[in-house]
C-alpha atoms as a PDB file:
ATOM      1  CA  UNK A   1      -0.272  -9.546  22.973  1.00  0.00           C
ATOM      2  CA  UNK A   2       0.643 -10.905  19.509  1.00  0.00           C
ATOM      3  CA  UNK A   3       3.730  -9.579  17.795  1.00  0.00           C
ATOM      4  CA  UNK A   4       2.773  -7.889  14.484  1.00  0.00           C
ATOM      5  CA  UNK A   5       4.996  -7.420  11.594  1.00  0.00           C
ATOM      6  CA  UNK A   6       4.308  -3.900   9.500  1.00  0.00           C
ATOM      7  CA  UNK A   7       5.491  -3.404   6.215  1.00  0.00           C
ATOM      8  CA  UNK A   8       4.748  -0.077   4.758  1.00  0.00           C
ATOM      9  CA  UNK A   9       5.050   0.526   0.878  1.00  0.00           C
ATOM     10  CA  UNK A  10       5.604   3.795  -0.867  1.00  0.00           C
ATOM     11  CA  UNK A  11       7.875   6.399  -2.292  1.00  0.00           C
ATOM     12  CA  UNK A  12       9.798   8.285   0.496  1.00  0.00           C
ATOM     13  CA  UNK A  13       9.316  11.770  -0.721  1.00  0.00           C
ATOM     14  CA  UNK A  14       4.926  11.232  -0.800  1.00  0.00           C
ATOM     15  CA  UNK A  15       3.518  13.472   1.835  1.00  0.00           C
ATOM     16  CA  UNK A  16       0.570  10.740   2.297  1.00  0.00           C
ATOM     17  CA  UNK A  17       3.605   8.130   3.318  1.00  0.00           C
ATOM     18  CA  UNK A  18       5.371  10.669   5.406  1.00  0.00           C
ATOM     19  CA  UNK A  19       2.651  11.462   7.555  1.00  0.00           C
ATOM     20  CA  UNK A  20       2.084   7.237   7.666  1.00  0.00           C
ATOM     21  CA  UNK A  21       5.441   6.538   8.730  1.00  0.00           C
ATOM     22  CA  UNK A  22       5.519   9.576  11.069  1.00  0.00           C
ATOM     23  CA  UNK A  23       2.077   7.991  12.689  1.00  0.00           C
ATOM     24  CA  UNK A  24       3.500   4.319  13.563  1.00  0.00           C
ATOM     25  CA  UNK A  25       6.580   5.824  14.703  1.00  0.00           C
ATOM     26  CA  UNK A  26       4.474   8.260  17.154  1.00  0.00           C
ATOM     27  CA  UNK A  27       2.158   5.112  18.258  1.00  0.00           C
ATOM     28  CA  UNK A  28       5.731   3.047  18.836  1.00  0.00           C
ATOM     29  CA  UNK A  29       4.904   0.398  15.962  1.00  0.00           C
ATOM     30  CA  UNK A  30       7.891  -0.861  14.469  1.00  0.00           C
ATOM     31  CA  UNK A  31       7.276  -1.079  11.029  1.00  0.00           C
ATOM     32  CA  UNK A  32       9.763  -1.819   7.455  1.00  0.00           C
ATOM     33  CA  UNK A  33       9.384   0.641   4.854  1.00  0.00           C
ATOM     34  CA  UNK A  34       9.715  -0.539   1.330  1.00  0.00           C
ATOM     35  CA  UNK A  35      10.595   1.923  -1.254  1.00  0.00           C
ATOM     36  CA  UNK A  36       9.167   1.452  -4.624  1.00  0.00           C
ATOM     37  CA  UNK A  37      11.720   3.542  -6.105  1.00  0.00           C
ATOM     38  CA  UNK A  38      14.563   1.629  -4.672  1.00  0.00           C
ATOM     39  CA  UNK A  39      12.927  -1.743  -4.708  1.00  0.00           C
ATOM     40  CA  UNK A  40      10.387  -1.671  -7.373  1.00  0.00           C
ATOM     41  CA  UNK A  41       6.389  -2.768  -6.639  1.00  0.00           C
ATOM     42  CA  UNK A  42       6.716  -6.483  -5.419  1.00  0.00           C
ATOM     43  CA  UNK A  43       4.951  -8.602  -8.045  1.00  0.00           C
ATOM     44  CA  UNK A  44       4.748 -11.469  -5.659  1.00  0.00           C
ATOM     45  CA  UNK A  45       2.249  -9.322  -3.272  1.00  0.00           C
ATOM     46  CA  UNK A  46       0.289  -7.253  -5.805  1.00  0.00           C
ATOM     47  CA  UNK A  47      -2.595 -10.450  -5.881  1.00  0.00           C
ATOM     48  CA  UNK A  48      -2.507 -10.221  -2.359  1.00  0.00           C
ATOM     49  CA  UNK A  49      -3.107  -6.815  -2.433  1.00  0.00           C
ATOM     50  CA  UNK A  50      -5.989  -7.254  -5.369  1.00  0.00           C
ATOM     51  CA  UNK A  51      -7.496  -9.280  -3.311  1.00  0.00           C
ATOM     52  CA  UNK A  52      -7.823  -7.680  -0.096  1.00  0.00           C
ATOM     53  CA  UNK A  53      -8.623  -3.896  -1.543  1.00  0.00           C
ATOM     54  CA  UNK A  54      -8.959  -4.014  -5.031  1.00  0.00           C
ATOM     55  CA  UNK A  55      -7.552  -3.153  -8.041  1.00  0.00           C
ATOM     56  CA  UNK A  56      -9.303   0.125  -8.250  1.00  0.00           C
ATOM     57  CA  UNK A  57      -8.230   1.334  -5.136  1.00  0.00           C
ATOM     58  CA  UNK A  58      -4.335   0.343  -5.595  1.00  0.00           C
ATOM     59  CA  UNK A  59      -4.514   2.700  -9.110  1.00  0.00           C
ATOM     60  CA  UNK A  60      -4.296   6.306  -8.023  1.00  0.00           C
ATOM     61  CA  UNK A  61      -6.032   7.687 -10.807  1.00  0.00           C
ATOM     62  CA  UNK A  62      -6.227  11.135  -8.784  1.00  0.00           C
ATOM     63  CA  UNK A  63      -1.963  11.493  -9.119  1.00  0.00           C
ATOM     64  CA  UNK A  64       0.300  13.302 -11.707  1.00  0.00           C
ATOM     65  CA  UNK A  65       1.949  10.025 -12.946  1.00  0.00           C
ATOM     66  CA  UNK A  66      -1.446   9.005 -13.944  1.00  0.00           C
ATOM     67  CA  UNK A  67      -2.420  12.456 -15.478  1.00  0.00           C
ATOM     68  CA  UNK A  68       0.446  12.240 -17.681  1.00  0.00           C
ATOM     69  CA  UNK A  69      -0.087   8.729 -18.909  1.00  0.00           C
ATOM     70  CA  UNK A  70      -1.462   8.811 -22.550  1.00  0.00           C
ATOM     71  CA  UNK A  71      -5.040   8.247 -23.041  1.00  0.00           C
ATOM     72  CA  UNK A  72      -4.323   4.827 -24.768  1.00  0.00           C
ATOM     73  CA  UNK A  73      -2.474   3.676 -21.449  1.00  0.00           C
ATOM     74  CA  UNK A  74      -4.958   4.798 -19.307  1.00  0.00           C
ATOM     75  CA  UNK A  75      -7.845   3.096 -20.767  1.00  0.00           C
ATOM     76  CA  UNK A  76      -5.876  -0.032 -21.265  1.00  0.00           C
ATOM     77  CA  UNK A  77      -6.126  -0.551 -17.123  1.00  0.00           C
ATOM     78  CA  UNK A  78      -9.418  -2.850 -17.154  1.00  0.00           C
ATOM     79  CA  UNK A  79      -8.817  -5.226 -14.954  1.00  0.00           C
ATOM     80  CA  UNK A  80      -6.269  -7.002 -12.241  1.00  0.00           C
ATOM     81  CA  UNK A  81      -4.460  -8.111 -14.776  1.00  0.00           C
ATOM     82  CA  UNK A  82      -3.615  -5.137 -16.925  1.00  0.00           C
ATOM     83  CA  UNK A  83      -3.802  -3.129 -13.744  1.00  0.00           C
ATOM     84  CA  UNK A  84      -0.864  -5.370 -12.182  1.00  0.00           C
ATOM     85  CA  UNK A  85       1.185  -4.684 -15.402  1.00  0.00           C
ATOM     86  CA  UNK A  86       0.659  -0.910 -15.198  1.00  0.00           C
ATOM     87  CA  UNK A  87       1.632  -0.631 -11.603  1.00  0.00           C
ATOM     88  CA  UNK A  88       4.819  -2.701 -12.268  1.00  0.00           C
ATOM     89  CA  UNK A  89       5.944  -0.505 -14.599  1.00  0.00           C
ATOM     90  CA  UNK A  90       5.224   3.003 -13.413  1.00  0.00           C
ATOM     91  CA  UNK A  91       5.146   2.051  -9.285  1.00  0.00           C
ATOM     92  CA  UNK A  92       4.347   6.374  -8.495  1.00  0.00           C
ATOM     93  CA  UNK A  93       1.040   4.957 -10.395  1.00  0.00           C
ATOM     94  CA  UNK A  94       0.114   2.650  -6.856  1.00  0.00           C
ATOM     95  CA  UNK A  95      -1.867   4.473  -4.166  1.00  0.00           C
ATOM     96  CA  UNK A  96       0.335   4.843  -1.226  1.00  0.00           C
ATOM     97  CA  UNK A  97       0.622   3.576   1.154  1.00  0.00           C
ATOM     98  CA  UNK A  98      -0.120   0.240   0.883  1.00  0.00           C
ATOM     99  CA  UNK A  99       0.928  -1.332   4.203  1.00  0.00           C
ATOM    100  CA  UNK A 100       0.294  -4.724   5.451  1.00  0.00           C
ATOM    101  CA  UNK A 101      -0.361  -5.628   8.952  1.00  0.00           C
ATOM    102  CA  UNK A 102       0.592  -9.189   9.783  1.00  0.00           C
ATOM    103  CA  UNK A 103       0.143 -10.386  12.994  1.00  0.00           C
ATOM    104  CA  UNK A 104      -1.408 -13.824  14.777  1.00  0.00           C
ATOM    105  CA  UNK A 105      -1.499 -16.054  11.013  1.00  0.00           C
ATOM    106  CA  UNK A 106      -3.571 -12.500   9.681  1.00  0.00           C
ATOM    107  CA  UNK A 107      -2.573 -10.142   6.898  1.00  0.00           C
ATOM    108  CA  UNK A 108      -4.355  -6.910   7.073  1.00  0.00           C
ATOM    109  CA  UNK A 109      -3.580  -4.676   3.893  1.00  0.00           C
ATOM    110  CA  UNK A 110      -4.755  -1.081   3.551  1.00  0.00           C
ATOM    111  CA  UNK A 111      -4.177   1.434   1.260  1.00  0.00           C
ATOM    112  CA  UNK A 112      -3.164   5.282   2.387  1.00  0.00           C
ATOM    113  CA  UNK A 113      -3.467   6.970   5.520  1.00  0.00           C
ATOM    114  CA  UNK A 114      -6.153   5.103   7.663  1.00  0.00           C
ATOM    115  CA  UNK A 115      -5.133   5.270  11.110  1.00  0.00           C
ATOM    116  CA  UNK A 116      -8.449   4.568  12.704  1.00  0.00           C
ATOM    117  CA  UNK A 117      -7.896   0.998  10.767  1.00  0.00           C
ATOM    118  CA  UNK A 118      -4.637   0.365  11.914  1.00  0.00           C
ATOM    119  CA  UNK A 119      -5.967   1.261  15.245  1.00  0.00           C
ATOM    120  CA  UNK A 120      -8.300  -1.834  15.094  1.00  0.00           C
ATOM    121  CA  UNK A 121      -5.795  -3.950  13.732  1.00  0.00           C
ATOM    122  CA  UNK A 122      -4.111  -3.055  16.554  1.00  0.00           C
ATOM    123  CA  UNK A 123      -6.426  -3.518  19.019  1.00  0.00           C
ATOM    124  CA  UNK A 124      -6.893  -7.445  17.717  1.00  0.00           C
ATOM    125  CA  UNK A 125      -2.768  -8.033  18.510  1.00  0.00           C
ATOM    126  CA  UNK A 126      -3.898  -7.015  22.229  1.00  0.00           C
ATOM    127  CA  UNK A 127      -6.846  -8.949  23.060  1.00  0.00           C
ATOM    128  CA  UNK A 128      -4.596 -11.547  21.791  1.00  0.00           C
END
């Protein structure tokens, strides 16, 4: 079995990142948790993360921090890079939680609760 290393990234208080964290603990994967609020969105992974899911799908257009962005904000997110800015700056705007799943020279990154995914990423560290 290969060892994976789980970072999970969020805001502590999101019920979508509670029930995550309350998951790997239940399925006995050790995991970090990285608090945006604390710790700010890494800029150093957000490519990473554009690449493997998109920039649509990291911009929770669905939340209150992006309902109460003004208009002129919201249409100025067009693209990775203006999306990358946004996210920076307002972190409650990134659609939680994005955890990444590294294990046997793979990163894995997903973004909110998919536990059928992580069950398959899973699955690869034991056939390992």
């Amino acid at each position: 079995m290969t060892t994976s290393h789980i970072t999970l990234y969020g805001i502590p208080n999101c019920d979508t990142v509670k029930k995550s964290r309350a998951w790997f603990t239940e399925q006995g994967l050790e995991h970090v948790f990285h608090d945006f609020k604390k710790q700010g969105v890494p800029a150093d992974r957000l490519p990473g993360w554009m690449n493997a899911v998109g920039w649509e799908k990291l911009v929770n257009r669905q939340g209150t921090t992006w309902r109460k962005l003004d208009s002129d904000t919201q249409s100025a997110v067009k693209d990775e890079s203006s999306a990358g800015t946004l996210l920076q700056a307002q972190p409650s705007v990134v659609k939680r939680p994005v955890v990444e799943w590294h294990q046997g020279g793979k990163t894995h990154v997903s973004v909110g609760f998919v536990p059928d995914q992580w069950l398959a990423w899973r699955g690869e560290g034991e056939k390992a």
